[in-house]
N, C-alpha and C. Protein backbone atom coordinates (compact mmCIF):
# COMPACT_ATOMS: atom_id res chain seq x y z
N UNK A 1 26.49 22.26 -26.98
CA UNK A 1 25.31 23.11 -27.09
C UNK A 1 25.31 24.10 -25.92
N UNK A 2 25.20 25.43 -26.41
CA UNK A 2 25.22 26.48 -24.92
C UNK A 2 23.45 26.36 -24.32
N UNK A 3 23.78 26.86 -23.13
CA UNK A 3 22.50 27.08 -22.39
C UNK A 3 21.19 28.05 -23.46
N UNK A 4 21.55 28.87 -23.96
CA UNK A 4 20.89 29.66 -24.92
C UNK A 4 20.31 28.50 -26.27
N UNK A 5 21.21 28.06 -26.86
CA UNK A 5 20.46 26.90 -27.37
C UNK A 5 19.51 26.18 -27.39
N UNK A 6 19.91 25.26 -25.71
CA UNK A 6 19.31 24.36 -25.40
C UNK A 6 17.71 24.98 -25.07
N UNK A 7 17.71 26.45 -24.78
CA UNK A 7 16.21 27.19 -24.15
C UNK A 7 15.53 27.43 -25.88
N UNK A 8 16.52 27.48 -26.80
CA UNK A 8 15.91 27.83 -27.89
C UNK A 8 15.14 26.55 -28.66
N UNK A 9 15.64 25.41 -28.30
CA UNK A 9 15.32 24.01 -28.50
C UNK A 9 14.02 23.67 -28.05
N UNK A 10 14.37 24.16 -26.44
CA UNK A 10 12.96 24.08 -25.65
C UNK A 10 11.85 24.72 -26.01
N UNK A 11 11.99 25.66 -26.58
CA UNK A 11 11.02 26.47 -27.06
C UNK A 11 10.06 26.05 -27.97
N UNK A 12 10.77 25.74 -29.07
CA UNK A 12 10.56 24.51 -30.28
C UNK A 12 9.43 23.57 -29.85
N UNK A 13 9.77 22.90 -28.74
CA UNK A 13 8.89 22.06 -28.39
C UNK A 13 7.15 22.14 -27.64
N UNK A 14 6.25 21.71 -28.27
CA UNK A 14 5.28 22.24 -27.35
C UNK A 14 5.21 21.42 -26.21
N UNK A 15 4.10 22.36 -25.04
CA UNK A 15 3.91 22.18 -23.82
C UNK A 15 3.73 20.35 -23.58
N UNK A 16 2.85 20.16 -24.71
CA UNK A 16 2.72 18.50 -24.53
C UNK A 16 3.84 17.75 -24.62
N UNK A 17 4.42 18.09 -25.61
CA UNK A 17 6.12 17.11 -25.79
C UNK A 17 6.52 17.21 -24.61
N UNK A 18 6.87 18.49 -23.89
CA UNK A 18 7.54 18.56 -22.62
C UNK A 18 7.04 17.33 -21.51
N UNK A 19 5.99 17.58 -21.57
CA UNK A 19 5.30 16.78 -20.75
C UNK A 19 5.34 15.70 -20.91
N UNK A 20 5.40 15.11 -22.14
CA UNK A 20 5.60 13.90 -22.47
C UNK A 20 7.05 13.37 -21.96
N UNK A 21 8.03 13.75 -22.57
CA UNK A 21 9.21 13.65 -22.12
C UNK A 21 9.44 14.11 -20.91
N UNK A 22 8.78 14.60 -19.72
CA UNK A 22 9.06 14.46 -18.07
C UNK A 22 8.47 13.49 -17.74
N UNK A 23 7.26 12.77 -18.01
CA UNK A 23 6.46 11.45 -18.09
C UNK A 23 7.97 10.40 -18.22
N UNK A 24 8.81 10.51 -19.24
CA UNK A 24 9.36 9.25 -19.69
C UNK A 24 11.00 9.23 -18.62
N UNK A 25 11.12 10.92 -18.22
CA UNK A 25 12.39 10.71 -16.86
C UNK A 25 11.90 10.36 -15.90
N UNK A 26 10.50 10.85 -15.65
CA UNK A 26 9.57 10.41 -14.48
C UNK A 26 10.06 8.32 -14.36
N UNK A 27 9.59 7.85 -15.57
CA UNK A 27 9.99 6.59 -15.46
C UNK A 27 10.82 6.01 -15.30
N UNK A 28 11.97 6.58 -16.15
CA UNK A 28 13.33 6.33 -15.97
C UNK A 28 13.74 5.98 -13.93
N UNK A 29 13.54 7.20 -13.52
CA UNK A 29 13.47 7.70 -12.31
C UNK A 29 12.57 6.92 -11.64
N UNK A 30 11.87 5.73 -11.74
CA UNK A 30 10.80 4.96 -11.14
C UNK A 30 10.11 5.49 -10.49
N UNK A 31 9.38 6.62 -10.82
CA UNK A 31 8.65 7.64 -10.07
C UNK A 31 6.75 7.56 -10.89
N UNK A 32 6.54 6.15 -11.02
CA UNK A 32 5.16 6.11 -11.80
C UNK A 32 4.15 6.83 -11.54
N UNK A 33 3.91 7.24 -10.37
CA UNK A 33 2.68 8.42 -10.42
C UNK A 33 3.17 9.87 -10.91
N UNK A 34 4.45 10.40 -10.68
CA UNK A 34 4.85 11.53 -11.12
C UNK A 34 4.41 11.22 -12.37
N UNK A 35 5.10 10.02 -13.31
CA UNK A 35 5.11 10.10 -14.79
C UNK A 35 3.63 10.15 -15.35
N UNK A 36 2.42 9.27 -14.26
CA UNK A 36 1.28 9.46 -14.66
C UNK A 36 0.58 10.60 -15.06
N UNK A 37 1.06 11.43 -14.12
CA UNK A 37 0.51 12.95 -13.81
C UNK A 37 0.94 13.73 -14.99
N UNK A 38 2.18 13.45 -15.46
CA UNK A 38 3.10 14.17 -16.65
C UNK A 38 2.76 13.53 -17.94
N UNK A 39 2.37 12.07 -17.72
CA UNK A 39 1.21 11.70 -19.40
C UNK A 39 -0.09 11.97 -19.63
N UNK A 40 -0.74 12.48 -18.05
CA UNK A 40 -1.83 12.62 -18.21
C UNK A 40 -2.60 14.04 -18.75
N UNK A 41 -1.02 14.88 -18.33
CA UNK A 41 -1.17 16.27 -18.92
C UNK A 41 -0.50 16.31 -20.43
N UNK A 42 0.26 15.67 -21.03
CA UNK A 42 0.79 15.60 -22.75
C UNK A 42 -0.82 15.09 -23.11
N UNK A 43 -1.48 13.96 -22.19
CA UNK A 43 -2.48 13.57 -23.47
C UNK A 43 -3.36 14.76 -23.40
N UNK A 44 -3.48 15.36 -22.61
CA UNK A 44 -4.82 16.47 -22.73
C UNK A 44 -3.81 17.41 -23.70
N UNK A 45 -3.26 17.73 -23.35
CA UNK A 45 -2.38 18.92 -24.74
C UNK A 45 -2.60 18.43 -25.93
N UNK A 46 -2.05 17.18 -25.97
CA UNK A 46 -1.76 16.42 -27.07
C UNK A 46 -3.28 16.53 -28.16
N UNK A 47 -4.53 16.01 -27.36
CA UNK A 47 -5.63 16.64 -27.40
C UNK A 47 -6.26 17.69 -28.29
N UNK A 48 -5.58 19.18 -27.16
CA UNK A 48 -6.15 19.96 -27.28
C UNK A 48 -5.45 20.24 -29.13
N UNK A 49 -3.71 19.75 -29.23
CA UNK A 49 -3.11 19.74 -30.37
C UNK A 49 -4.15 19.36 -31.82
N UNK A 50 -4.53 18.34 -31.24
CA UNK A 50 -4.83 17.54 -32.56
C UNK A 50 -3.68 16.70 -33.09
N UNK A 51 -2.94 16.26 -31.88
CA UNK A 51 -1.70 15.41 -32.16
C UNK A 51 -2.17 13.86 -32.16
N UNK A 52 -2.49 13.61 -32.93
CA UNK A 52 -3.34 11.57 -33.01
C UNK A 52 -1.87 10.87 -32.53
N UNK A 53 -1.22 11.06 -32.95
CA UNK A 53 0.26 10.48 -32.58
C UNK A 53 0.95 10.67 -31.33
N UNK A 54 0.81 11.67 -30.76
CA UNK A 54 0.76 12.08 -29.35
C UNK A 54 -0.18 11.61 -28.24
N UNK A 55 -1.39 11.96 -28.49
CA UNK A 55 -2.47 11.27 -27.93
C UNK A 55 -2.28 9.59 -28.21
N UNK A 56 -1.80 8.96 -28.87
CA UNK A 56 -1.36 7.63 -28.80
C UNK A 56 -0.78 7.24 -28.19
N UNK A 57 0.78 7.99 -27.79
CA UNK A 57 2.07 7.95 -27.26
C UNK A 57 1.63 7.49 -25.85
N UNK A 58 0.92 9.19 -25.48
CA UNK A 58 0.79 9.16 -23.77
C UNK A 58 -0.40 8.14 -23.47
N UNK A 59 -1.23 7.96 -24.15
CA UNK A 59 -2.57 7.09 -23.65
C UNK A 59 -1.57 5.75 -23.45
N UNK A 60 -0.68 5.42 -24.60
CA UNK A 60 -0.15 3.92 -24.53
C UNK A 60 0.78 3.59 -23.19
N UNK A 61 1.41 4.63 -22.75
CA UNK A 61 2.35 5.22 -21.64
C UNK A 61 1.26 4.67 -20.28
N UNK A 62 0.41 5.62 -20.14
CA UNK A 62 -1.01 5.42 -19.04
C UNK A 62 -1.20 4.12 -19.36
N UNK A 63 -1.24 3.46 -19.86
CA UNK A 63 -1.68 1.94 -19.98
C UNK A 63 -0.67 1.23 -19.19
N UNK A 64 0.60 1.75 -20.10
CA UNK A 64 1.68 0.73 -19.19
C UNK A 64 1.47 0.62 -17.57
N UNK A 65 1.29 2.18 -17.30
CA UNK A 65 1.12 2.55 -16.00
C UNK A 65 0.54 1.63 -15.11
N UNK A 66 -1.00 1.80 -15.82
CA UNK A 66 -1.65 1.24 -15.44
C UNK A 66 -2.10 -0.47 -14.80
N UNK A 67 -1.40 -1.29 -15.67
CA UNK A 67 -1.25 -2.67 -15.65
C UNK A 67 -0.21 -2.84 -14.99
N UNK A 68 0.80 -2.04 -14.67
CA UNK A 68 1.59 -2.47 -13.85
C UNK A 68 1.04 -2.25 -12.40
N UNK A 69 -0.01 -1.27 -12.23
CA UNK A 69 -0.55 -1.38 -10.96
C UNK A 69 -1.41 -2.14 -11.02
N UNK A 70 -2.30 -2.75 -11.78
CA UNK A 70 -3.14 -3.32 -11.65
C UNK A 70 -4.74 -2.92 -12.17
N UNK A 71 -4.64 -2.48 -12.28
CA UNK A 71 -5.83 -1.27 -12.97
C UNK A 71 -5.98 -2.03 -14.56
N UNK A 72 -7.24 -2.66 -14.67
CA UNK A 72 -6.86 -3.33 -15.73
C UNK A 72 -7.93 -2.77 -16.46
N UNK A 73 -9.42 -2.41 -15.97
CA UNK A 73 -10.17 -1.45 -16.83
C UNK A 73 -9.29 -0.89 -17.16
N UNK A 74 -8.88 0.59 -16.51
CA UNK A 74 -8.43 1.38 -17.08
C UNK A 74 -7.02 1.01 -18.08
N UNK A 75 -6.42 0.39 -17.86
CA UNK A 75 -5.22 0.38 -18.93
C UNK A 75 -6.09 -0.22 -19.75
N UNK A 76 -6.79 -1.48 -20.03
CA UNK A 76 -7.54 -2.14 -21.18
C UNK A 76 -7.87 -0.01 -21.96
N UNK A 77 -8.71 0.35 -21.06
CA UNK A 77 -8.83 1.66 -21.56
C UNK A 77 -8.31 2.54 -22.67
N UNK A 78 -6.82 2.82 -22.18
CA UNK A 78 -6.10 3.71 -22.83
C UNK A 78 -5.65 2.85 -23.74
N UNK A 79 -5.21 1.33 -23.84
CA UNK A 79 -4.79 0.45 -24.69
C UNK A 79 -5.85 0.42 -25.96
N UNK A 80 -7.27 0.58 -25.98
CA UNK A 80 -8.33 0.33 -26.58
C UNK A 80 -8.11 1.95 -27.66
N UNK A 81 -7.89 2.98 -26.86
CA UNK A 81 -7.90 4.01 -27.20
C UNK A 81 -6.63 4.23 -28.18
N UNK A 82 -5.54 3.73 -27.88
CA UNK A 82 -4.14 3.71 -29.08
C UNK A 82 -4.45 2.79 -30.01
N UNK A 83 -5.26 1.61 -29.87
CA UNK A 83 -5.45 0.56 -30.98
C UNK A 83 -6.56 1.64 -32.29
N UNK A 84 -7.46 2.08 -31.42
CA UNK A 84 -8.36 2.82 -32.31
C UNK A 84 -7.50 4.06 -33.41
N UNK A 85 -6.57 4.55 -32.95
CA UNK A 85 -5.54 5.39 -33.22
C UNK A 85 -4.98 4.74 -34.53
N UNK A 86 -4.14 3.85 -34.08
CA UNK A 86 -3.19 2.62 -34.92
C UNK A 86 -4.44 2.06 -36.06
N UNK A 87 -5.79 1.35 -35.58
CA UNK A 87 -6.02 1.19 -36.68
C UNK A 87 -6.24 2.38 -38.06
N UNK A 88 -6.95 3.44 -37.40
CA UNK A 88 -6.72 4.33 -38.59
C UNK A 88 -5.90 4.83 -39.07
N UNK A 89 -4.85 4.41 -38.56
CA UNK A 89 -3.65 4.89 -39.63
C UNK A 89 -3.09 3.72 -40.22
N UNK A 90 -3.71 2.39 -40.38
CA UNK A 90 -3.36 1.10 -40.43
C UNK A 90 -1.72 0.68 -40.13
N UNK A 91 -1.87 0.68 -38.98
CA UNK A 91 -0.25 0.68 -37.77
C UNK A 91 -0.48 -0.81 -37.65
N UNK A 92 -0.23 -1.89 -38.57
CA UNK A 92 -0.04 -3.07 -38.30
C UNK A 92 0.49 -3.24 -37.17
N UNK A 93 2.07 -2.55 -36.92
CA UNK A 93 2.87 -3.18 -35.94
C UNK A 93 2.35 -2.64 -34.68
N UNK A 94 2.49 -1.12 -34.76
CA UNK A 94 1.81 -0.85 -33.57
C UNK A 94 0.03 -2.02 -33.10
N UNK A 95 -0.02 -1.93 -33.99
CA UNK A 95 -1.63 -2.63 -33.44
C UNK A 95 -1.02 -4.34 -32.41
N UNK A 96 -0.42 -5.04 -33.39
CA UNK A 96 0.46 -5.91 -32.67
C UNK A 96 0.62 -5.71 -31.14
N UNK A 97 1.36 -5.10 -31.29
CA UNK A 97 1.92 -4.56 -29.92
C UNK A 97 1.02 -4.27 -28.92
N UNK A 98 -0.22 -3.54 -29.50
CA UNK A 98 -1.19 -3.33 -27.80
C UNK A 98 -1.76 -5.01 -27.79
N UNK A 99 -1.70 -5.52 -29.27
CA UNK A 99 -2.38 -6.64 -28.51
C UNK A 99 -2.03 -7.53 -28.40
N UNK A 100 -0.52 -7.55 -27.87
CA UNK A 100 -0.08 -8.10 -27.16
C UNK A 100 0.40 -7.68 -25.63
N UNK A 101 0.36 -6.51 -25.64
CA UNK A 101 -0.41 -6.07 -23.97
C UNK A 101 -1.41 -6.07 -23.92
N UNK A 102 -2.64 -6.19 -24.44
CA UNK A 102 -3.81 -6.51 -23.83
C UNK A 102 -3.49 -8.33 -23.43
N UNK A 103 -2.99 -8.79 -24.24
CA UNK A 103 -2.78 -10.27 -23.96
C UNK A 103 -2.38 -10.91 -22.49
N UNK A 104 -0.95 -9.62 -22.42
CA UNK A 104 -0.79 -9.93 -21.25
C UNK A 104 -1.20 -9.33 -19.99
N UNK A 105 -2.08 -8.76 -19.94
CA UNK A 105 -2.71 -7.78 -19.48
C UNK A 105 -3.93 -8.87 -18.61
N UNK A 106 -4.30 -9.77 -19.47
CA UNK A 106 -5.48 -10.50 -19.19
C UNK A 106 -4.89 -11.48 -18.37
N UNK A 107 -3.90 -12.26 -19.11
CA UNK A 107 -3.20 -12.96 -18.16
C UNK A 107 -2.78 -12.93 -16.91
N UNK A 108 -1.98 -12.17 -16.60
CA UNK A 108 -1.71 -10.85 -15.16
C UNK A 108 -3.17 -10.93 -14.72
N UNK A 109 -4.44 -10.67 -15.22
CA UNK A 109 -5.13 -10.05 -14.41
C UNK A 109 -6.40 -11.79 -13.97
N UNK A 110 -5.37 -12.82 -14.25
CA UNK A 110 -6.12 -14.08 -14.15
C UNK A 110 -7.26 -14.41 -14.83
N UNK A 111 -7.93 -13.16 -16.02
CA UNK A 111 -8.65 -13.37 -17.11
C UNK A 111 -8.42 -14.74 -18.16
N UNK A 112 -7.84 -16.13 -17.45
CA UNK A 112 -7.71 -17.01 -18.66
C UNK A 112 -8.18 -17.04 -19.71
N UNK A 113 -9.48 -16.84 -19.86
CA UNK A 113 -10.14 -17.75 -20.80
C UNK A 113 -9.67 -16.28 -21.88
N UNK A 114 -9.58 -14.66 -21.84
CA UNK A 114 -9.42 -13.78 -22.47
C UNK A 114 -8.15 -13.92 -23.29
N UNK A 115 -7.07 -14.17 -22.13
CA UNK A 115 -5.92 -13.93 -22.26
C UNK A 115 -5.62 -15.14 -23.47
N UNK A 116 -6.63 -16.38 -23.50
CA UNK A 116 -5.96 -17.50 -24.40
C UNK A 116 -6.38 -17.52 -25.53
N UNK A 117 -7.62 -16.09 -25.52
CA UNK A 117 -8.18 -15.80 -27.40
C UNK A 117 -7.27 -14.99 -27.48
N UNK A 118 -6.57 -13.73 -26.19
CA UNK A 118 -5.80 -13.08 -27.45
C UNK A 118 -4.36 -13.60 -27.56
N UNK A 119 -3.92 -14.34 -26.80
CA UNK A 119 -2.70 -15.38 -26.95
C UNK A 119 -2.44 -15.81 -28.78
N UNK A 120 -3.92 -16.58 -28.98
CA UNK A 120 -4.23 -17.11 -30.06
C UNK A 120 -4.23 -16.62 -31.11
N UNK A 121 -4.68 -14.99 -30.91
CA UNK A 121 -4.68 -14.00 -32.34
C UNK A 121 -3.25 -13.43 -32.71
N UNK A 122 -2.22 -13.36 -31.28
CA UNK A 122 -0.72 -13.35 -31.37
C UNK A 122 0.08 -14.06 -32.27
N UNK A 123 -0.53 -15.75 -31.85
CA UNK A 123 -0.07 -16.82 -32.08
C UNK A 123 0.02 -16.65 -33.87
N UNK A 124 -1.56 -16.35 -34.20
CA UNK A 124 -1.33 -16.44 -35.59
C UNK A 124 -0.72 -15.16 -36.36
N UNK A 125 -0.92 -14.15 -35.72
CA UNK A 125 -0.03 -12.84 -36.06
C UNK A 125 1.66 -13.28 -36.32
N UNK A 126 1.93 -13.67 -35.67
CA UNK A 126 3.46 -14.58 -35.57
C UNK A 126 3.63 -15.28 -36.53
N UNK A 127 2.65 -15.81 -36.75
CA UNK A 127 2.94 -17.05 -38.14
C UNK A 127 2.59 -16.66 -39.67
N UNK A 128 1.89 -15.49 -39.33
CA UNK A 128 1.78 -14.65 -40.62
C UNK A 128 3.02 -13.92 -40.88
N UNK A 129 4.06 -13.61 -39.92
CA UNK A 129 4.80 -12.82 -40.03
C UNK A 129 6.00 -13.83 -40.27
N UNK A 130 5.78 -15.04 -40.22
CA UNK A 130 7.26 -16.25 -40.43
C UNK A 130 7.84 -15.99 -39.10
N UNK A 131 7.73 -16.02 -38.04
CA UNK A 131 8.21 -15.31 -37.15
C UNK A 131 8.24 -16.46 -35.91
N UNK A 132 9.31 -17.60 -36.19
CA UNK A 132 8.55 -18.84 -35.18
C UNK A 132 9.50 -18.74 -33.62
N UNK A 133 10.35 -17.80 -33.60
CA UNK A 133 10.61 -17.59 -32.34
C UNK A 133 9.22 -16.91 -31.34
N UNK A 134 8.61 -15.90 -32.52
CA UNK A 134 7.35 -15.82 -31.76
C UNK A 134 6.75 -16.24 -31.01
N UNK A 135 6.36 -17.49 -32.33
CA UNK A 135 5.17 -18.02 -31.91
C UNK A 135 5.98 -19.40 -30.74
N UNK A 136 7.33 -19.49 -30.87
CA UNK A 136 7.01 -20.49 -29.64
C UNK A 136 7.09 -20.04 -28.27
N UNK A 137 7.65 -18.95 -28.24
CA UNK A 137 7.38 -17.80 -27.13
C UNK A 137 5.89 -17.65 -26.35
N UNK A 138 5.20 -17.12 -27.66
CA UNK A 138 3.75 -17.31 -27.30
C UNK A 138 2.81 -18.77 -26.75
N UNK A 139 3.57 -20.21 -27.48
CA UNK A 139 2.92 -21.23 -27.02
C UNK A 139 3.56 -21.48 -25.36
N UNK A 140 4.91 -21.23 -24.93
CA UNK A 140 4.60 -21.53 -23.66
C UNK A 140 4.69 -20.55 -22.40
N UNK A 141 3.71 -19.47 -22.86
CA UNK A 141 3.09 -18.31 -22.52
C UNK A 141 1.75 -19.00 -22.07
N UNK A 142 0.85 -19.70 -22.91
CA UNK A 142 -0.35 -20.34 -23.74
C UNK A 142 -0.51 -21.34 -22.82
N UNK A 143 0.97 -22.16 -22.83
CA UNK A 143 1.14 -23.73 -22.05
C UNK A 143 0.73 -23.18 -20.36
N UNK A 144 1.26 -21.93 -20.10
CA UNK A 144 1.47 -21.51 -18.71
C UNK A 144 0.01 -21.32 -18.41
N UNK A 145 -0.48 -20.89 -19.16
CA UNK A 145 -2.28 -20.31 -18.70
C UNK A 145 -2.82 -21.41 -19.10
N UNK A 146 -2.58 -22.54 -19.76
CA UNK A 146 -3.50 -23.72 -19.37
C UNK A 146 -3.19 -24.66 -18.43
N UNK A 147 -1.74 -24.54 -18.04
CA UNK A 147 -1.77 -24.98 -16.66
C UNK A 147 -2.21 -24.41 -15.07
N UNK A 148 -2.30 -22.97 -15.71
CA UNK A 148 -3.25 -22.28 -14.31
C UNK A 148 -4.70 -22.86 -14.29
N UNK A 149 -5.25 -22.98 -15.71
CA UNK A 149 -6.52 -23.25 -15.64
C UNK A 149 -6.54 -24.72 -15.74
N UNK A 150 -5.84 -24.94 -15.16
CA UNK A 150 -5.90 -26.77 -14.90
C UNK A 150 -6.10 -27.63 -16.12
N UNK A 151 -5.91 -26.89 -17.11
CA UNK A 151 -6.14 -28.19 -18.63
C UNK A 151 -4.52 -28.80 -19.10
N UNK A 152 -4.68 -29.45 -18.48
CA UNK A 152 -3.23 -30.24 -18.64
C UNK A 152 -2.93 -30.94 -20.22
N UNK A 153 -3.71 -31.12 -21.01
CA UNK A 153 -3.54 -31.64 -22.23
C UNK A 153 -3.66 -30.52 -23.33
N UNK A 154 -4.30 -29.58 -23.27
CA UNK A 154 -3.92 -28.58 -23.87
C UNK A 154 -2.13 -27.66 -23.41
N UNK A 155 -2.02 -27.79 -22.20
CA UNK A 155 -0.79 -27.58 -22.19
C UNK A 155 0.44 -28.43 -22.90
N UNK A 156 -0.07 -29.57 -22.49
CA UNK A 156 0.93 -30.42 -23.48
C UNK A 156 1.07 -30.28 -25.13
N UNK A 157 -0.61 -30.22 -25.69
CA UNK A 157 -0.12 -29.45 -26.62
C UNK A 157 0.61 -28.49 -27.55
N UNK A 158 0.32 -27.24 -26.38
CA UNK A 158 1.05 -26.20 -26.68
C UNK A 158 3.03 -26.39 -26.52
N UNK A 159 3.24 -27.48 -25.21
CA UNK A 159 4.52 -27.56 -25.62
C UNK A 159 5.16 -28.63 -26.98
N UNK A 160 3.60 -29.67 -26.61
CA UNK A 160 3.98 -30.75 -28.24
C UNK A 160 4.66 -29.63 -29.37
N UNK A 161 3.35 -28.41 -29.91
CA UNK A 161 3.93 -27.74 -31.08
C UNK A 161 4.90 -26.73 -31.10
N UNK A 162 5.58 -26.80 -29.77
CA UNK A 162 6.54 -25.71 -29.55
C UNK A 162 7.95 -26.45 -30.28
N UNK A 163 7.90 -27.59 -29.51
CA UNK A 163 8.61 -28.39 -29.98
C UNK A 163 8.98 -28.80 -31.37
N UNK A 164 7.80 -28.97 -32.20
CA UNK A 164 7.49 -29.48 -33.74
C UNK A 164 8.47 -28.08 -34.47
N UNK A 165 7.96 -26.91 -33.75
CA UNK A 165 8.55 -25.80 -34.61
C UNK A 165 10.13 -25.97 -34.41
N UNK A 166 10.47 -26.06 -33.18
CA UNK A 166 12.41 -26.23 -33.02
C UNK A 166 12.64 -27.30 -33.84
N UNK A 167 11.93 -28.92 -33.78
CA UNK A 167 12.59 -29.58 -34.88
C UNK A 167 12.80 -29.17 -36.02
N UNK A 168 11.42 -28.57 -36.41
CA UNK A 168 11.36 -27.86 -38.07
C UNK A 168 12.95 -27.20 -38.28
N UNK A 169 13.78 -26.62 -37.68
CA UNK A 169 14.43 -25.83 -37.22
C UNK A 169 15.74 -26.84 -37.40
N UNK A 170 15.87 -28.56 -37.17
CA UNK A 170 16.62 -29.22 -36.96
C UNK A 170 17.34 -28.11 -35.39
N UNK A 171 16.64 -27.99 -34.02
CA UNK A 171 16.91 -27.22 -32.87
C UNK A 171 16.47 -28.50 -32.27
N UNK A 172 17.53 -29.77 -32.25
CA UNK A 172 16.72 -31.12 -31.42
C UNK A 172 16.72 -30.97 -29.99
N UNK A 173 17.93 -30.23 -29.75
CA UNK A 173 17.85 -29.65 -28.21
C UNK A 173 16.78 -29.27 -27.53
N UNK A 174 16.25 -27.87 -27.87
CA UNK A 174 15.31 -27.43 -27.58
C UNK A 174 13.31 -27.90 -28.06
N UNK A 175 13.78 -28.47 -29.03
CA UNK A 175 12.44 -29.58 -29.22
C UNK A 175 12.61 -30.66 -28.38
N UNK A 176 13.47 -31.08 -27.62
CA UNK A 176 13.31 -32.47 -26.88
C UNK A 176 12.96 -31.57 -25.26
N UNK A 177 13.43 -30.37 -25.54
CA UNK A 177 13.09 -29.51 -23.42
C UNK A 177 11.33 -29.70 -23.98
N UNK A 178 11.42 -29.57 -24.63
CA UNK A 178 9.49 -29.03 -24.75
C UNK A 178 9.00 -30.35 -25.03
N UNK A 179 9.59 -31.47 -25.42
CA UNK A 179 8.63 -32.76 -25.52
C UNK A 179 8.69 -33.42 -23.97
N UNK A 180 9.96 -32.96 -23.57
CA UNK A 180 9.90 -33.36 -22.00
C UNK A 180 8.74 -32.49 -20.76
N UNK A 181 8.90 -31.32 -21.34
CA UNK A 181 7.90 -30.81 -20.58
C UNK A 181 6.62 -31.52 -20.64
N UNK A 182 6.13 -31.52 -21.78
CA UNK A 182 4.64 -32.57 -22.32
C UNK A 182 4.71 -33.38 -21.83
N UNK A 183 5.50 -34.63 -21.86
CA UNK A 183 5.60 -35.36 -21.04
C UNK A 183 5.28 -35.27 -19.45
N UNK A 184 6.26 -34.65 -19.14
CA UNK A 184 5.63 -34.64 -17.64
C UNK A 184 4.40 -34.23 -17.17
N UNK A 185 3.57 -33.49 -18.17
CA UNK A 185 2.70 -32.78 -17.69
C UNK A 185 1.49 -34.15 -17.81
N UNK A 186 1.91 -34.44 -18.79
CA UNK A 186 1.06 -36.29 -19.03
C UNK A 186 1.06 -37.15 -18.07
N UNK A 187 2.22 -36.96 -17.58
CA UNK A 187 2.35 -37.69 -16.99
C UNK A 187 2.16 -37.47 -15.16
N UNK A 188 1.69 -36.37 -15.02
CA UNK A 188 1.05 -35.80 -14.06
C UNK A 188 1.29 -35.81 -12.58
């Protein structure tokens, strides 16, 4: 592609895309406030566009941002703001997906008791989907935040049925790591 091209390409693109895509070298580049600054200007374009899909992109971007610093209003924020997006366009998967960063979002932010309703709405999202690597992913995710919150028998739980699913599986290996975990946790 000659240089003339590549400006004719650029052109093509509006001001928000640009922005969007310096947001995502910004990241590449581990440069998170640059990239903030560069999603925070695609979503106002994006905006001013009438791009719902854009304005999704960068708000979901700012979220990441966000929870990785810690900022958990605000990412809950922009996360709340792409779900609203996703549901009207009924974005099953996308919807999934924020809420399972909001999930972990809560978790991270020592919100137990949040993090283990939306753990739970994961949990069954997973099992609607046949999807049992999911869901045993998610149970000792589940197991981990009820051992922060000191409920030791609900943790065992969660590894009891982690387990049940690998047998289902004839996976005796990995159903006997998770009955051992229970165990110990019983065993205190």
């Amino acid at each position: 592609m000659t240089e003339q091209q590549k400006e004719e390409v650029k052109e093509e693109k509006s001001q928000a895309q640009l922005d969007y895509e310096a947001g995502q070298e910004f990241l590449k580049n581990l440069e998170p406030a640059q990239a903030a600054n560069a999603f925070h200007n695609a979503l106002i374009a994006f905006e001013l566009e009438g791009n719902e899909n854009g304005v999704a992109n960068a708000a979901d971007k700012l979220g990441d941002i966000c929870a990785k610093r810690g900022d958990v209003a605000m990412a809950l924020s922009h996360y709340d703001r792409v779900y609203a997006i996703c549901q009207k366009h009924t974005d099953r998967f996308s919807l999934f997906a924020i809420e399972k960063k909001k999930a972990r979002l809560m978790y991270d932010a020592k919100d137990y008791d949040q993090a283990i309703c939306l753990y739970n709405e994961v949990l069954d999202e997973y099992g609607a989907l046949r999807n049992p690597q999911g869901s045993v992913d998610t149970l000792e995710i589940l197991a981990e935040i009820y051992l922060a919150k000191g409920d030791q028998g609900k943790a065992a739980d969660a590894y009891r049925t982690a387990a049940a699913i690998h047998q289902s599986f004839k996976h005796s290996r990995h159903a006997e790591k998770f009955r051992q975990k229970a165990a110990e946790i019983e065993q205190g």
